[in-house]
PDB file of N, CA and C in Angstrom:
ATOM      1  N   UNK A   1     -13.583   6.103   5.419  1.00  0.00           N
ATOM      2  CA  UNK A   1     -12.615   5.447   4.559  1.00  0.00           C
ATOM      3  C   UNK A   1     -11.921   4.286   5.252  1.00  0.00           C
ATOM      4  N   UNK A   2     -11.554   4.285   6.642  1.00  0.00           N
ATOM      5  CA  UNK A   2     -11.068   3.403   7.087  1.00  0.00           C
ATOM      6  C   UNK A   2     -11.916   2.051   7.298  1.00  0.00           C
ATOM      7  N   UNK A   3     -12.970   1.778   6.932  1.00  0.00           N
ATOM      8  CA  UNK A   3     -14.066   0.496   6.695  1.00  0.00           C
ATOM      9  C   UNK A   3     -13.231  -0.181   5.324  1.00  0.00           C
ATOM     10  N   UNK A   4     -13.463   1.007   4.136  1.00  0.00           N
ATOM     11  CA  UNK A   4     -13.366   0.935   3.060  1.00  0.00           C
ATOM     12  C   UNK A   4     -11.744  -0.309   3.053  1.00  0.00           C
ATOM     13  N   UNK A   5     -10.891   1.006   3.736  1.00  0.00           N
ATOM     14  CA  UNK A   5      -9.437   0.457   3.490  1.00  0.00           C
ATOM     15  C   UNK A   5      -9.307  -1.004   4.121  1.00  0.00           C
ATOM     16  N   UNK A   6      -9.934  -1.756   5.238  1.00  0.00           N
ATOM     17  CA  UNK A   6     -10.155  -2.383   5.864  1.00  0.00           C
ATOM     18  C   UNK A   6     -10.439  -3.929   4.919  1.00  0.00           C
ATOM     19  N   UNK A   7     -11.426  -3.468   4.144  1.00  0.00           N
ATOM     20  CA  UNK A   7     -12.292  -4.488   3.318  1.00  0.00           C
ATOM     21  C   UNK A   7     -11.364  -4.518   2.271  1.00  0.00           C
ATOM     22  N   UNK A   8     -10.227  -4.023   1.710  1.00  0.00           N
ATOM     23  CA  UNK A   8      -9.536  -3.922   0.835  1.00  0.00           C
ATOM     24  C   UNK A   8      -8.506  -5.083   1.183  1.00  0.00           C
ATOM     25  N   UNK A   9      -7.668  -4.351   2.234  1.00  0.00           N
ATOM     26  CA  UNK A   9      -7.055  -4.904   2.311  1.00  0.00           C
ATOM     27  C   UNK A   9      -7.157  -6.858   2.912  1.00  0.00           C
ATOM     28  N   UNK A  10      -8.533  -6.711   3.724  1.00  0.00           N
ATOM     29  CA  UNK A  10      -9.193  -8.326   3.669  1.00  0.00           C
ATOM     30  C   UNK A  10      -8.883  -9.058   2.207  1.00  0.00           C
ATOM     31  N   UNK A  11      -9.768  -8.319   1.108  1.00  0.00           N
ATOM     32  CA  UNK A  11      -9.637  -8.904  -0.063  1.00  0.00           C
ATOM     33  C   UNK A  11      -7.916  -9.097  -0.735  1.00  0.00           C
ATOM     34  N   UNK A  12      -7.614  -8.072  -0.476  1.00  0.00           N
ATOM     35  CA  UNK A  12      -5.818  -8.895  -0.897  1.00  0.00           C
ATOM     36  C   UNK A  12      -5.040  -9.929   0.118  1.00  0.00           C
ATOM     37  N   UNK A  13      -5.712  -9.998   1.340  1.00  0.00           N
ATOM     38  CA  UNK A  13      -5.040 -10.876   1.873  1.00  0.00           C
ATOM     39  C   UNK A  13      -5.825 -12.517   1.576  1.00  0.00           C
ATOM     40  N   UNK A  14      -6.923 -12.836   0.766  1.00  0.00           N
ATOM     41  CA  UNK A  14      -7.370 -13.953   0.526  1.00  0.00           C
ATOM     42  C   UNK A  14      -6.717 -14.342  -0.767  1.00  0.00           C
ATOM     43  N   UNK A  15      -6.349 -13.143  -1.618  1.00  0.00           N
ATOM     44  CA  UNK A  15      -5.806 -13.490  -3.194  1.00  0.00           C
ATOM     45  C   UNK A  15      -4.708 -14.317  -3.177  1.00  0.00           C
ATOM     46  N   UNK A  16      -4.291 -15.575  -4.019  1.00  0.00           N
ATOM     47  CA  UNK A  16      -3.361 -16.009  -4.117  1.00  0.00           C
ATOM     48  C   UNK A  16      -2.607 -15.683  -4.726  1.00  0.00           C
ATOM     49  N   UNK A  17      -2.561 -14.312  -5.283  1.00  0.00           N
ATOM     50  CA  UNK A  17      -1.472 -13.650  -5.608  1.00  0.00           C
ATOM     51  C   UNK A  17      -1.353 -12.236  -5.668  1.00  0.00           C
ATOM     52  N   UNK A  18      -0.324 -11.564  -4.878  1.00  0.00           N
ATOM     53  CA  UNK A  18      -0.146 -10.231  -4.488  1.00  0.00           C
ATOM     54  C   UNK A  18       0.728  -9.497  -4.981  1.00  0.00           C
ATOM     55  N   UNK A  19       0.855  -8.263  -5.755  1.00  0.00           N
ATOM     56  CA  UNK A  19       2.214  -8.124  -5.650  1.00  0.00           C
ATOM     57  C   UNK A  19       2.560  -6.808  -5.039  1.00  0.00           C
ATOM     58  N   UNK A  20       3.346  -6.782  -4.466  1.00  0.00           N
ATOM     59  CA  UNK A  20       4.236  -5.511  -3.171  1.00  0.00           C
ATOM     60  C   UNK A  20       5.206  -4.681  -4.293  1.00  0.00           C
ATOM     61  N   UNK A  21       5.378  -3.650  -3.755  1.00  0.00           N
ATOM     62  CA  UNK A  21       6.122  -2.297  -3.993  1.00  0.00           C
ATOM     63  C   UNK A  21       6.449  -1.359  -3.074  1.00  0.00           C
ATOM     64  N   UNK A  22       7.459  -0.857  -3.474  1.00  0.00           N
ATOM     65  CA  UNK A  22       7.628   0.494  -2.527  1.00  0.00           C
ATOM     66  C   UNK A  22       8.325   1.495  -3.474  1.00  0.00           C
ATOM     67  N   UNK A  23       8.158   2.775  -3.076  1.00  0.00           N
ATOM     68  CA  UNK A  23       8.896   3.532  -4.531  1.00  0.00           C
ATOM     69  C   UNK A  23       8.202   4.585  -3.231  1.00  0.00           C
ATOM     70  N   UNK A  24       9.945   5.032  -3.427  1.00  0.00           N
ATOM     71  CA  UNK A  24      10.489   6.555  -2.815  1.00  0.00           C
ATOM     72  C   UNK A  24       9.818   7.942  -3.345  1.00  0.00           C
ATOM     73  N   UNK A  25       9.583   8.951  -2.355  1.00  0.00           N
ATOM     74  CA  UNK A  25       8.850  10.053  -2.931  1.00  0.00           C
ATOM     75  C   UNK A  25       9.105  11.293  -1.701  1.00  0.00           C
ATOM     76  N   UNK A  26       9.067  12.601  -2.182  1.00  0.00           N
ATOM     77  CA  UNK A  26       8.969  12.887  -1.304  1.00  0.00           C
ATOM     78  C   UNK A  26       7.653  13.864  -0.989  1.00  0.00           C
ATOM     79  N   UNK A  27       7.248  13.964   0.418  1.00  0.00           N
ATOM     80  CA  UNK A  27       5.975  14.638   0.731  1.00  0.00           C
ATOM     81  C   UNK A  27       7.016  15.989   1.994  1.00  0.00           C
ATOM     82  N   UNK A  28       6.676  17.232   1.826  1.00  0.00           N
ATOM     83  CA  UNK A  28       7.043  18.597   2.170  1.00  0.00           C
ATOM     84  C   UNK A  28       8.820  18.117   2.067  1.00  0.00           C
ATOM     85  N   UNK A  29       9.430  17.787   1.495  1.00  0.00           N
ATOM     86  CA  UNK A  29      10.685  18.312   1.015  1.00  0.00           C
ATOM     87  C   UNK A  29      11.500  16.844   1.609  1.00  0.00           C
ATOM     88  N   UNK A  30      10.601  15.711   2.649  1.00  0.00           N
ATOM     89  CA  UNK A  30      11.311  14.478   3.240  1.00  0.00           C
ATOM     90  C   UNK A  30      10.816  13.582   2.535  1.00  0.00           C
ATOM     91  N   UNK A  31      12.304  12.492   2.617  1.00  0.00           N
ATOM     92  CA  UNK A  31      11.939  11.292   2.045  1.00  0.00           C
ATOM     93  C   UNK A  31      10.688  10.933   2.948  1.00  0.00           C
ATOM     94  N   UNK A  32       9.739  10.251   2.074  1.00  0.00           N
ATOM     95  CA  UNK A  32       9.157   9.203   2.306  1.00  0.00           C
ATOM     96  C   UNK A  32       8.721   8.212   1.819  1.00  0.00           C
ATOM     97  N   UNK A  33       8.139   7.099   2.131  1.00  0.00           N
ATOM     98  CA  UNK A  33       7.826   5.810   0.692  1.00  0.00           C
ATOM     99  C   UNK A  33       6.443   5.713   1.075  1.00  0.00           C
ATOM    100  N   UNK A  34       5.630   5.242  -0.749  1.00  0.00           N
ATOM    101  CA  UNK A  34       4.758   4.423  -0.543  1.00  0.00           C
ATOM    102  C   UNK A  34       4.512   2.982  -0.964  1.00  0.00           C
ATOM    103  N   UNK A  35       4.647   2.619  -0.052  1.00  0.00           N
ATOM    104  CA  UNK A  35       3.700   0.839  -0.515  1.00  0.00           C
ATOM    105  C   UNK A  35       2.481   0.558  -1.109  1.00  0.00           C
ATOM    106  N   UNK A  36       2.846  -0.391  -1.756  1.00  0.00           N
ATOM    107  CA  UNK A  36       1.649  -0.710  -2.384  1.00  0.00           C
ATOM    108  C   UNK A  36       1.443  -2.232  -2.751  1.00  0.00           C
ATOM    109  N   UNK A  37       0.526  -2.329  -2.514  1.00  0.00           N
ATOM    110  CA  UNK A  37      -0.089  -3.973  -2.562  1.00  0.00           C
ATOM    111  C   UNK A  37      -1.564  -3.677  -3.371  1.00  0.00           C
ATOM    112  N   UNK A  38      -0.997  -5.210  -4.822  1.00  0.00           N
ATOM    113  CA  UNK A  38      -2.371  -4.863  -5.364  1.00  0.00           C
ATOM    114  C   UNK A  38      -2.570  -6.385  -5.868  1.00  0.00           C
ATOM    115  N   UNK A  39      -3.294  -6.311  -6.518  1.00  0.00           N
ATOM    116  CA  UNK A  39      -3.798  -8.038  -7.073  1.00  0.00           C
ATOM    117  C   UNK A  39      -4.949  -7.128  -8.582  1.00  0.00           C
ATOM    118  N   UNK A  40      -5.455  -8.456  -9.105  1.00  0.00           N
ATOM    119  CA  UNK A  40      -6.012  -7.824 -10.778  1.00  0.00           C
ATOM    120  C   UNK A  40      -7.008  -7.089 -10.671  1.00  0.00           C
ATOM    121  N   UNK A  41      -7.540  -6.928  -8.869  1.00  0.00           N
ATOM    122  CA  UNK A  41      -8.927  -6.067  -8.571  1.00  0.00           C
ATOM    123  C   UNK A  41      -8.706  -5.016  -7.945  1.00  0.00           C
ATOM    124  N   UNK A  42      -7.757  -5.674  -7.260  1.00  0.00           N
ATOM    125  CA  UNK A  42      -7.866  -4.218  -5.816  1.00  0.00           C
ATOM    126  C   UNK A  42      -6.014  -3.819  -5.711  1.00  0.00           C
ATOM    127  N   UNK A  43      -6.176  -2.550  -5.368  1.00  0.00           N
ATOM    128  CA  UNK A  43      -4.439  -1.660  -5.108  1.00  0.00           C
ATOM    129  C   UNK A  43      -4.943  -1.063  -3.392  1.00  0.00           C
ATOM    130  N   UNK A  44      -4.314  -1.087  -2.866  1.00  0.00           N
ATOM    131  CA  UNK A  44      -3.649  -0.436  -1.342  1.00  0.00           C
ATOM    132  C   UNK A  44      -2.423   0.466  -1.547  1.00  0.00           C
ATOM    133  N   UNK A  45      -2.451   1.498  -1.479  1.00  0.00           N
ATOM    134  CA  UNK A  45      -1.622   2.285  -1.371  1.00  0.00           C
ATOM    135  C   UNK A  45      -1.523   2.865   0.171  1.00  0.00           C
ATOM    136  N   UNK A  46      -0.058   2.734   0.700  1.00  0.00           N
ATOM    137  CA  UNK A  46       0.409   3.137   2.135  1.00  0.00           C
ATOM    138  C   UNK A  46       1.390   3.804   2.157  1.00  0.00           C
ATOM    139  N   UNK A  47       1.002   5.283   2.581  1.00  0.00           N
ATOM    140  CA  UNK A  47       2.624   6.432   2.393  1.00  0.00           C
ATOM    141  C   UNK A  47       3.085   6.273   4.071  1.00  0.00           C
ATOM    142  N   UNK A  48       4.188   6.222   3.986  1.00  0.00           N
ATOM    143  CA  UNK A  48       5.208   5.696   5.505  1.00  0.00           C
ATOM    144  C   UNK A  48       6.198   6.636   5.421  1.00  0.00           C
ATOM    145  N   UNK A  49       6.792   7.327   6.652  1.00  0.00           N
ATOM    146  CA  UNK A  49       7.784   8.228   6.256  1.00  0.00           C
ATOM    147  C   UNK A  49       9.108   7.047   7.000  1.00  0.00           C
ATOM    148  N   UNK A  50       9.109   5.894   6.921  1.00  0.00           N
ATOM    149  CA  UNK A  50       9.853   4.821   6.962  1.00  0.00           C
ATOM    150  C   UNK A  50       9.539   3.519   5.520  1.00  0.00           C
ATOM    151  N   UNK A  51      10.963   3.326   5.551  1.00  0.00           N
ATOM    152  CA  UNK A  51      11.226   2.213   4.186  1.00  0.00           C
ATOM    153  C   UNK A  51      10.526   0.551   4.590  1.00  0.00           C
ATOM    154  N   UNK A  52      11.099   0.046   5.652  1.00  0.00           N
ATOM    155  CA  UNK A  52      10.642  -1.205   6.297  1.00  0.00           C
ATOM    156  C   UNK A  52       9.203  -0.775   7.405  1.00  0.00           C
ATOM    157  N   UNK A  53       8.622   0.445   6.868  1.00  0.00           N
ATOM    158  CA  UNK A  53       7.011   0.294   7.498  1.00  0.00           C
ATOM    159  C   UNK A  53       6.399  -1.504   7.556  1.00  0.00           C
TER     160      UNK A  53
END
């Protein structure tokens, strides 16, 4: 998967347009956030148990 995630995230970094998120959640009972970066093809989703990951 990490090829996969790799080539993903290549392709959103050529798009001229991205758009970012983060939205709070929690995983075993702690905050944590996931990010997300997507464009009209491709989404990246990144769970961080930090806000400014």
């Amino acid at each position: 998967l990490e090829c996969f995630e790799n080539i993903i995230r290549e392709k959103l970094m050529i798009s001229p347009v991205i758009h970012f998120d983060e939205t709070g959640m929690k995983i075993e009972g702690k905050r944590h956030w996931l990010h997300v970066a997507s464009n009209e093809k491709y989404t990246c989703y990144l769970p961080h148990s930090k806000r400014g990951a």
